[in-house]
Protein backbone atom coordinates (compact mmCIF):
# COMPACT_ATOMS: atom_id res chain seq x y z
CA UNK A 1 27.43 -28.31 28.86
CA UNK A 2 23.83 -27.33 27.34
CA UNK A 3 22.55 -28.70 30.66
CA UNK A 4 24.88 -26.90 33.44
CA UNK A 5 24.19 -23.88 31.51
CA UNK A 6 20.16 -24.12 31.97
CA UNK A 7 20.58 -25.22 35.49
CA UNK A 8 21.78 -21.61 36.44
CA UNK A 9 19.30 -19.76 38.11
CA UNK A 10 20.24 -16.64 35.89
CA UNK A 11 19.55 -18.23 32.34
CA UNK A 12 16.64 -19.75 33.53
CA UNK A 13 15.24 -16.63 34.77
CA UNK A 14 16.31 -14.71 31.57
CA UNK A 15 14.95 -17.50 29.64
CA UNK A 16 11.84 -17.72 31.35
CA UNK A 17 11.16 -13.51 31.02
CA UNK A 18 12.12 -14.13 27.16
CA UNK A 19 9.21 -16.58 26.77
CA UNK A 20 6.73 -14.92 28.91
CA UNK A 21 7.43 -11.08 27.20
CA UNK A 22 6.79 -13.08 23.23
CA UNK A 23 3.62 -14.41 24.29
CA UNK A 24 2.48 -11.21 26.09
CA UNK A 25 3.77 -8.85 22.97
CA UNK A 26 1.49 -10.98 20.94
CA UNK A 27 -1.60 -11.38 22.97
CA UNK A 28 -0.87 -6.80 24.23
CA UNK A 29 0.67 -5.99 20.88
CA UNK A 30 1.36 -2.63 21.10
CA UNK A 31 0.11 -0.57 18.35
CA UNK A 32 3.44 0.39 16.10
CA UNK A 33 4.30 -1.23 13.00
CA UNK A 34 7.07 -3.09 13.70
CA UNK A 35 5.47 -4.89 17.03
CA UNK A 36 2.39 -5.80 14.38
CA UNK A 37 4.62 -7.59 12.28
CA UNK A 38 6.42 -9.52 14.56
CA UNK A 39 2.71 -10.07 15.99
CA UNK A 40 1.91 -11.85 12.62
CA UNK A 41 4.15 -15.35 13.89
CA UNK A 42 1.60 -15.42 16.64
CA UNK A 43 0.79 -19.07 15.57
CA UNK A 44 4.46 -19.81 14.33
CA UNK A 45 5.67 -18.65 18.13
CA UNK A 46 2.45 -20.61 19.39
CA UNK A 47 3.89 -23.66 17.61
CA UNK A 48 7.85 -22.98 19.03
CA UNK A 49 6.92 -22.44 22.70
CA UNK A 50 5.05 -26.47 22.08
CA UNK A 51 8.64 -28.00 20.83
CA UNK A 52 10.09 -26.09 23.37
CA UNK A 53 8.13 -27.33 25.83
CA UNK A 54 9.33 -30.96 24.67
CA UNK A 55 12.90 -29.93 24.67
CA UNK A 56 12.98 -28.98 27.71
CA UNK A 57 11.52 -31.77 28.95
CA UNK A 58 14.03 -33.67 27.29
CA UNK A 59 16.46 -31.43 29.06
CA UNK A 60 14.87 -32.22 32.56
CA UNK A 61 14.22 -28.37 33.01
CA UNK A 62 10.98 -28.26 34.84
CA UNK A 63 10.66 -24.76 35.02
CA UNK A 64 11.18 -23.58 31.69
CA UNK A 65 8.70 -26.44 30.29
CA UNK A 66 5.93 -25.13 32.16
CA UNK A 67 6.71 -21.83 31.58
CA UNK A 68 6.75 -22.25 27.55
CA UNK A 69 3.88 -24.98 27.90
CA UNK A 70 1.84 -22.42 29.76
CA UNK A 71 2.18 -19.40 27.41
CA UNK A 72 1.71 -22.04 24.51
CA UNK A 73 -1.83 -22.78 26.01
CA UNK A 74 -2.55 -19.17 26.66
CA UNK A 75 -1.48 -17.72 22.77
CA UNK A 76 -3.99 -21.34 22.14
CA UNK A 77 -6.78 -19.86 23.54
CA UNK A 78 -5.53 -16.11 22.18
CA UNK A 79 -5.90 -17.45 18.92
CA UNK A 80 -9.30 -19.64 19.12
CA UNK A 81 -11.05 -16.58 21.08
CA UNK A 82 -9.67 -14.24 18.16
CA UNK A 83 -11.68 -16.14 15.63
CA UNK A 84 -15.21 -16.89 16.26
CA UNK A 85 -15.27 -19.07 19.51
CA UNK A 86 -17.99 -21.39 18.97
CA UNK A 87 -17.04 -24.53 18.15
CA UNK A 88 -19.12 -25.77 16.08
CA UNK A 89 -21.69 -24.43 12.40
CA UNK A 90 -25.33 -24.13 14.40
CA UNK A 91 -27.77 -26.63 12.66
CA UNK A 92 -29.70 -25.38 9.79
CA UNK A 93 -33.24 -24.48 10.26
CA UNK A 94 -34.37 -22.21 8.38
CA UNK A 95 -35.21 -21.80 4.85
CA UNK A 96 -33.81 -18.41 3.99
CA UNK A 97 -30.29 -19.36 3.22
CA UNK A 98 -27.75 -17.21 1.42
CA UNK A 99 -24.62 -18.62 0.35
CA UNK A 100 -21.74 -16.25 -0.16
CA UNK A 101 -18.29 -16.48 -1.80
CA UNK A 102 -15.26 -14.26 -1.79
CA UNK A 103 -11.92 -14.99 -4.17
CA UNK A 104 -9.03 -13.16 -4.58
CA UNK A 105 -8.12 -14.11 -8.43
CA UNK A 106 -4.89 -12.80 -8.73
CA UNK A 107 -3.96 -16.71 -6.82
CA UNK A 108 -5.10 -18.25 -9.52
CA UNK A 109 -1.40 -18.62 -11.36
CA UNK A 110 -3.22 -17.30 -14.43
CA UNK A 111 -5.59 -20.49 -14.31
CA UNK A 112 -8.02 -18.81 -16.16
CA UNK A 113 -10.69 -22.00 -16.51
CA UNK A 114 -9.75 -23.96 -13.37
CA UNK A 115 -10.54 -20.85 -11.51
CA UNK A 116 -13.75 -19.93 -13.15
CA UNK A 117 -14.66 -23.66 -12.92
CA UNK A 118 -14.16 -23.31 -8.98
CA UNK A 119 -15.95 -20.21 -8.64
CA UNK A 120 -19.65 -21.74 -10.61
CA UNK A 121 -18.61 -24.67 -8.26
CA UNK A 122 -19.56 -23.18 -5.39
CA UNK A 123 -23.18 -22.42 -6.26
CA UNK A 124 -22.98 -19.01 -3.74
CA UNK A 125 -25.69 -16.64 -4.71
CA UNK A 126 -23.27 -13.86 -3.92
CA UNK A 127 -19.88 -13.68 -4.91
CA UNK A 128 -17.05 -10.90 -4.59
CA UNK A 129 -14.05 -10.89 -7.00
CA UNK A 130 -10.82 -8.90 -6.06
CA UNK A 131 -7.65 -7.68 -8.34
CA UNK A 132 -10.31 -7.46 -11.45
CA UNK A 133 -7.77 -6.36 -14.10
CA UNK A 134 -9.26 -5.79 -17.21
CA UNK A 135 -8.63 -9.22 -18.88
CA UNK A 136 -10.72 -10.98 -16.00
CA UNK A 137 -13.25 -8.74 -16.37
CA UNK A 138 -13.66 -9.65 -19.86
CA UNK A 139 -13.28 -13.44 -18.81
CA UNK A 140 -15.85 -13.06 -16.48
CA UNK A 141 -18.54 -11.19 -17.66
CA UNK A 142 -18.52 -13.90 -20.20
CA UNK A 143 -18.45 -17.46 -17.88
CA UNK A 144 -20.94 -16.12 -14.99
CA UNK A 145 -23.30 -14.02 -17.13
CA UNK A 146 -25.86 -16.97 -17.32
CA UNK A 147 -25.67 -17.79 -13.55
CA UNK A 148 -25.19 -14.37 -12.19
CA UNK A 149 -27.15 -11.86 -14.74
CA UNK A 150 -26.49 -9.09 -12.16
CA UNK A 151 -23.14 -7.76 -11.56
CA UNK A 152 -21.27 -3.89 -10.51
CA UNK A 153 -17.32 -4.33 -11.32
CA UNK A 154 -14.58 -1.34 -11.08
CA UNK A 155 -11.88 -2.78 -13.43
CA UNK A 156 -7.81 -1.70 -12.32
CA UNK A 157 -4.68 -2.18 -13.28
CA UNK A 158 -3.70 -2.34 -9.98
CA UNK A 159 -4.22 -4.94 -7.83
CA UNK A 160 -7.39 -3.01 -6.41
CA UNK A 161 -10.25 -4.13 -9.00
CA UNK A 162 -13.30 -4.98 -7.42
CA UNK A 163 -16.62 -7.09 -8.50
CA UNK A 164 -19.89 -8.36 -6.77
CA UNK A 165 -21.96 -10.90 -8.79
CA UNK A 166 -25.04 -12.00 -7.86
CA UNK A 167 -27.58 -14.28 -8.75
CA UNK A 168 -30.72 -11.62 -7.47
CA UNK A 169 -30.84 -8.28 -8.37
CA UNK A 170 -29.38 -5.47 -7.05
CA UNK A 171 -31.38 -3.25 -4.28
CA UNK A 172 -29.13 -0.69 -4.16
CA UNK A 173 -25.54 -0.70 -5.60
CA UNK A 174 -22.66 1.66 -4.64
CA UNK A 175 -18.89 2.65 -4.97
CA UNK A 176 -17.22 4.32 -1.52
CA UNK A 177 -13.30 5.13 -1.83
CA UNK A 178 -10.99 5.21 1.00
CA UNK A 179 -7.94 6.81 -0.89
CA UNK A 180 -8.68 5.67 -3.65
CA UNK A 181 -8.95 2.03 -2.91
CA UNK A 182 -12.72 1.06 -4.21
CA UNK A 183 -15.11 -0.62 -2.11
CA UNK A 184 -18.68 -1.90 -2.80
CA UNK A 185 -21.37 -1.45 -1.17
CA UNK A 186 -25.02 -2.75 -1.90
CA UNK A 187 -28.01 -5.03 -1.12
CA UNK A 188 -30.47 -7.45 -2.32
CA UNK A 189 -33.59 -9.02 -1.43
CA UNK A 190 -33.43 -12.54 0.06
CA UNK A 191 -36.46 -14.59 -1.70
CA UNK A 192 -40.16 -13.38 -0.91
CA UNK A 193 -39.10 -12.35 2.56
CA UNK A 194 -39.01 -8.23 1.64
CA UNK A 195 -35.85 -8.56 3.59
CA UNK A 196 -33.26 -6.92 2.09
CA UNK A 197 -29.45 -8.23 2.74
CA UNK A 198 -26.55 -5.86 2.66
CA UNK A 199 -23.27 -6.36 1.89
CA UNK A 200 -19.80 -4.51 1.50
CA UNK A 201 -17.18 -6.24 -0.53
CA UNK A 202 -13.42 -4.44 0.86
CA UNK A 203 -9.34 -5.26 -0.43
CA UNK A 204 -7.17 -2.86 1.81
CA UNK A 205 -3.75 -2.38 0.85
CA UNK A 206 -0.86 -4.69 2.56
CA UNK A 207 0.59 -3.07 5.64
CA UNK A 208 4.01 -3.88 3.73
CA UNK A 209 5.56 -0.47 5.37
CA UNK A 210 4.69 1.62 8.06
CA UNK A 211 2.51 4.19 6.31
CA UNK A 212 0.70 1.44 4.02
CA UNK A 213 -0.12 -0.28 7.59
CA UNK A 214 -1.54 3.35 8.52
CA UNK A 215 -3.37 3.06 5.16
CA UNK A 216 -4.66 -0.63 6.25
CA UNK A 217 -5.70 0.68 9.56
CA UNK A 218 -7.78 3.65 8.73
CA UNK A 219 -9.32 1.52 5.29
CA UNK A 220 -10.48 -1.18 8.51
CA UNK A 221 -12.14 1.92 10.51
CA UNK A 222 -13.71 3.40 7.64
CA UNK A 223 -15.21 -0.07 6.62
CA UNK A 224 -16.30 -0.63 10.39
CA UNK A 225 -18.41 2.70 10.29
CA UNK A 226 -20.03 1.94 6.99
CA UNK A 227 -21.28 -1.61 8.61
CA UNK A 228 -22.11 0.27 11.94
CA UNK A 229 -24.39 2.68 9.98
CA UNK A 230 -27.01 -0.21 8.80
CA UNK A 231 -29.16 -1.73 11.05
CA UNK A 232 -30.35 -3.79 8.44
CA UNK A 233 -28.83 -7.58 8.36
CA UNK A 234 -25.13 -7.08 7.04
CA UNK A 235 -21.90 -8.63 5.69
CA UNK A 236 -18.64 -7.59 5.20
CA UNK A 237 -16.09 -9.56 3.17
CA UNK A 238 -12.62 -9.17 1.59
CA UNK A 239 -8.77 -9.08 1.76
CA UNK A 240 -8.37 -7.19 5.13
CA UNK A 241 -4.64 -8.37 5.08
CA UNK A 242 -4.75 -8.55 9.21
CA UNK A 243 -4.72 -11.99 10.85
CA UNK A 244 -7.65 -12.38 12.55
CA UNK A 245 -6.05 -11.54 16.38
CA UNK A 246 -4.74 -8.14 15.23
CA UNK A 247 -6.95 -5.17 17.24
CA UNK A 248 -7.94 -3.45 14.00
CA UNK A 249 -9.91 -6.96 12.60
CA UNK A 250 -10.88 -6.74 16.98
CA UNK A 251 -12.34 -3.11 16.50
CA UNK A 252 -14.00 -3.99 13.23
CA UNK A 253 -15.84 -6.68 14.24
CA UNK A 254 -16.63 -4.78 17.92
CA UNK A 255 -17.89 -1.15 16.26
CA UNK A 256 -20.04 -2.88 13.42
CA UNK A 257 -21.15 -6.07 15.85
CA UNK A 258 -20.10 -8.46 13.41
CA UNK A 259 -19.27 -11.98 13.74
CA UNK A 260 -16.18 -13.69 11.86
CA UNK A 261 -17.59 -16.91 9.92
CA UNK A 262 -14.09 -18.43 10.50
CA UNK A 263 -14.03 -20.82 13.57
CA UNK A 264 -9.86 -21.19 13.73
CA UNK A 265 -7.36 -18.65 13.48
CA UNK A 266 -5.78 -20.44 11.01
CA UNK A 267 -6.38 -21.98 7.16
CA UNK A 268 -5.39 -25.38 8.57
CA UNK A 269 -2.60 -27.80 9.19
CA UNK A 270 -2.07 -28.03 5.65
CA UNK A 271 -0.92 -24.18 5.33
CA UNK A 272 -0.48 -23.82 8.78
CA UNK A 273 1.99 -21.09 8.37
CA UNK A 274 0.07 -18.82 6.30
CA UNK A 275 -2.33 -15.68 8.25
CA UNK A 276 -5.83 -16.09 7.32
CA UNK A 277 -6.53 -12.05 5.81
CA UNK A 278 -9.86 -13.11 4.15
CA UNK A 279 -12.99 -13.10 5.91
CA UNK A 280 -17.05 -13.01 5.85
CA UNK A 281 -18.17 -11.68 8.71
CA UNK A 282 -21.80 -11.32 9.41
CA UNK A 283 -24.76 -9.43 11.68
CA UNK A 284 -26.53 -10.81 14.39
CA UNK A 285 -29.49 -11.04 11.89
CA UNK A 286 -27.51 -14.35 10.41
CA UNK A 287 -26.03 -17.46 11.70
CA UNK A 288 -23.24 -18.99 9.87
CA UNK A 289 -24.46 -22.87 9.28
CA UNK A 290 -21.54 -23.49 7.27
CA UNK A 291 -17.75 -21.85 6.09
CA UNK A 292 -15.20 -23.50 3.71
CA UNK A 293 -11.63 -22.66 2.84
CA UNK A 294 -11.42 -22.65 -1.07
CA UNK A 295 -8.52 -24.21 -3.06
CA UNK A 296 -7.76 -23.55 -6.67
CA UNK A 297 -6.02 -25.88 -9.25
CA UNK A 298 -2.91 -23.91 -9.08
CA UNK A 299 -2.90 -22.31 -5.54
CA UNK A 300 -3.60 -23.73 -1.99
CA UNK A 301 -5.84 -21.04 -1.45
CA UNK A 302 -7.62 -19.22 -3.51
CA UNK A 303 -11.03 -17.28 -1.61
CA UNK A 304 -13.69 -18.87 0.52
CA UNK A 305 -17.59 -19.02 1.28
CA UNK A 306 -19.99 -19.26 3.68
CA UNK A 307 -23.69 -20.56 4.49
CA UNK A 308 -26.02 -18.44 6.28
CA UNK A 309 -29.65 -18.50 7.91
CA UNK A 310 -31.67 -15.77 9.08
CA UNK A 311 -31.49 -16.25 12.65
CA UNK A 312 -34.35 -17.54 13.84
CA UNK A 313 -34.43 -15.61 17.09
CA UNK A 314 -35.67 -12.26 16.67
CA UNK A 315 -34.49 -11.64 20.56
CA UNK A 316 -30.99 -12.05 19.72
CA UNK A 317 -30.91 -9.50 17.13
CA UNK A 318 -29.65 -6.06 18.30
C-alpha cells in the first residue's frame, strides 16, 4: 500500500518539494528565530535525507532517491564549506608557534582535578576559562599559578565568568561588556619576535528565546568589530553558541577576516548530534598547523585547542 501510494505523481511531487524546501531553509535560513532553530538539525536533516535516500531505494522510487540523495550532498558540502574548507593542518614550518586552549568548565560534572589535570595537559601557552564562579577561581589560581604566572579573571555567579591565563605576560589586558556579558580582550608578545599577538576571549548568551538570540546576535557583531579594529595578528575564541553554518558565525568570520581552526562542521561521529558553538578562529597573520577536540573525565566534551604558526608568507597577509 506504502508503494501505490509513492507511485502517485501527486505525493511524489509533494514529497519531493518537502525535501528540496528543508535543505534550502537550512542552506537560505531566513533570519527569524524560529527558522534558526530548526536550522540547528542541519546535520541531523543532512543525516535523514542519506537513510532516506536508501529507503527509497528500497522502495524502487527513483525520483525521490535522487532528489533526497542530491540535497544530502548539497547540505554535505553546506556544512564542510561552513567550517574551514581546507582539508587538511598545513605543515609546520616555522618556529613561532603559539598553542591556544579554550574550556568551558561548567562540563566538567564538578570534576574538579580531572579537569584541571586536562587543562596543564595540554601545554597551550594561552588558555581561556568560561563560567569562572568563584570556587574555580579559587581552584585555579591555585593549580596553574606555577605554569601560567599571568592571568586577568572576572569571577560570576552566573554562568558568564571569564579568565585568560597565560604563560607570557600580558601586553595589554582589557574588560569590554556587551550588556553586561564580560569579554576579554588583550595581547602578548610571541618570543623575541616584538610581535605582539592579540586575542579576545567571548561566552554569548544561548539564543534559548527569541530576544536572548537577539542578545547572541548583536554580542557576535560587537565581537566582529572589536577583531576588525586590529590589524595586528588576532584570535578570537569562546562559546559563540551558533553552529558554525549559522550567518552570524558567517558575518563574524567575513567583517574581522578570520579563519575558523575547525576543519568539520561537526565534533565527530562520536557526538555527531551535538552543534559545535566553540571555536578559535584566527588572522591571516597565522596558520592553524594543528586543532583538537578536548574530552574531560566526566564529559564528552569539555573545550578545545589549537596550534598556530606565523604565516610564513608576508604576501598573504592583508
Amino acid at each position: 500500500m506504502v508503494s501505490r501510494i509513492l507511485n502517485y505523481k501527486f505525493t511524489q511531487l509533494a514529497l519531493s518539494t518537502l525535501i528540496i524546501m528543508g535543505a534550502l531553509f537550512c542552506i537560505f535560513t531566513p533570519n527569524y528565530f524560529l527558522f534558526k532553530m530548526g536550522a540547528k538539525f542541519a546535520g541531523i536533516i543532512m543525516l535523514g535525507y542519506l537513510g532516506l535516500g536508501f529507503v527509497f531505494l528500497i522502495a524502487n522510487q527513483t525520483k525521490l532517491m535522487f532528489t533526497s540523495l542530491i540535497c544530502c550532498a548539497g547540505l554535505c558540502i553546506f556544512l564542510k564549506n561552513s567550517s574551514n574548507s581546507a582539508f587538511h593542518h598545513p605543515i609546520q614550518t616555522s618556529e613561532a608557534i603559539i598553542k591556544v586552549a579554550h574550556f568551558n568548565i561548567s562540563a566538567s560534572d564538578e570534576d574538579y582535578d580531572g579537569t584541571i589535570d586536562v587543562i596543564l595537559n595540554t601545554e597551550a601557552d594561552l588558555i581561556s576559562i568560561q563560567e569562572v564562579t568563584p570556587d574555580w577561581h579559587y581552584l585555579l589560581e591555585e593549580k596553574l599559578k606555577e605554569k601560567y604566572p599571568y592571568s586577568n579573571t572576572v569571577v560570576r555567579f552566573d554562568p558568564f565568568g571569564i579568565a585568560v591565563y597565560s604563560k607570557l605576560p600580558f601586553s595589554s589586558i582589557d574588560t569590554f561588556y556587551h550588556e553586561e556579558i564580560p569579554n576579554l580582550m588583550g595581547s602578548i608578545q610571541i618570543g623575541e619576535s616584538n610581535q605582539d599577538f592579540h586575542f579576545i576571549s567571548s561566552h554569548t548568551m544561548p539564543p534559548l528565546y527569541s530576544s536572548a538570540y537577539d542578545n547572541m546576535k548583536n554580542h557576535i557583531l560587537k565581537i566582529a568589530e572589536k577583531a576588525q579594529s586590529v590589524s595586528a595578528p588576532i584570535m578570537t575564541f569562546g562559546e559563540l553558541n551558533a553552529p558554525p553554518w549559522w550567518q552570524e558565525i558567517k558575518d563574524l568570520r567575513e567583517k574581522a577576516g578570520l579563519h575558523d581552526s575547525r576543519r568539520s562542521a561537526s565534533y565527530g561521529f562520536s557526538e555527531i548530534f551535538q552543534n559545535p558553538v566553540d571555536y578559535i578562529f584566527y588572522s591571516n597573520h597565522f596558520e592553524c598547523v594543528g586543532f583538537e577536540n578536548i574530552n574531560g573525565n566526566s564529559s564528552s566534551h569539555l573545550g578545545i585547542s589549537g596550534t598556530y604558526q606565523f604565516n610564513a608568507l608576508p604576501s598573504d597577509v592583508e
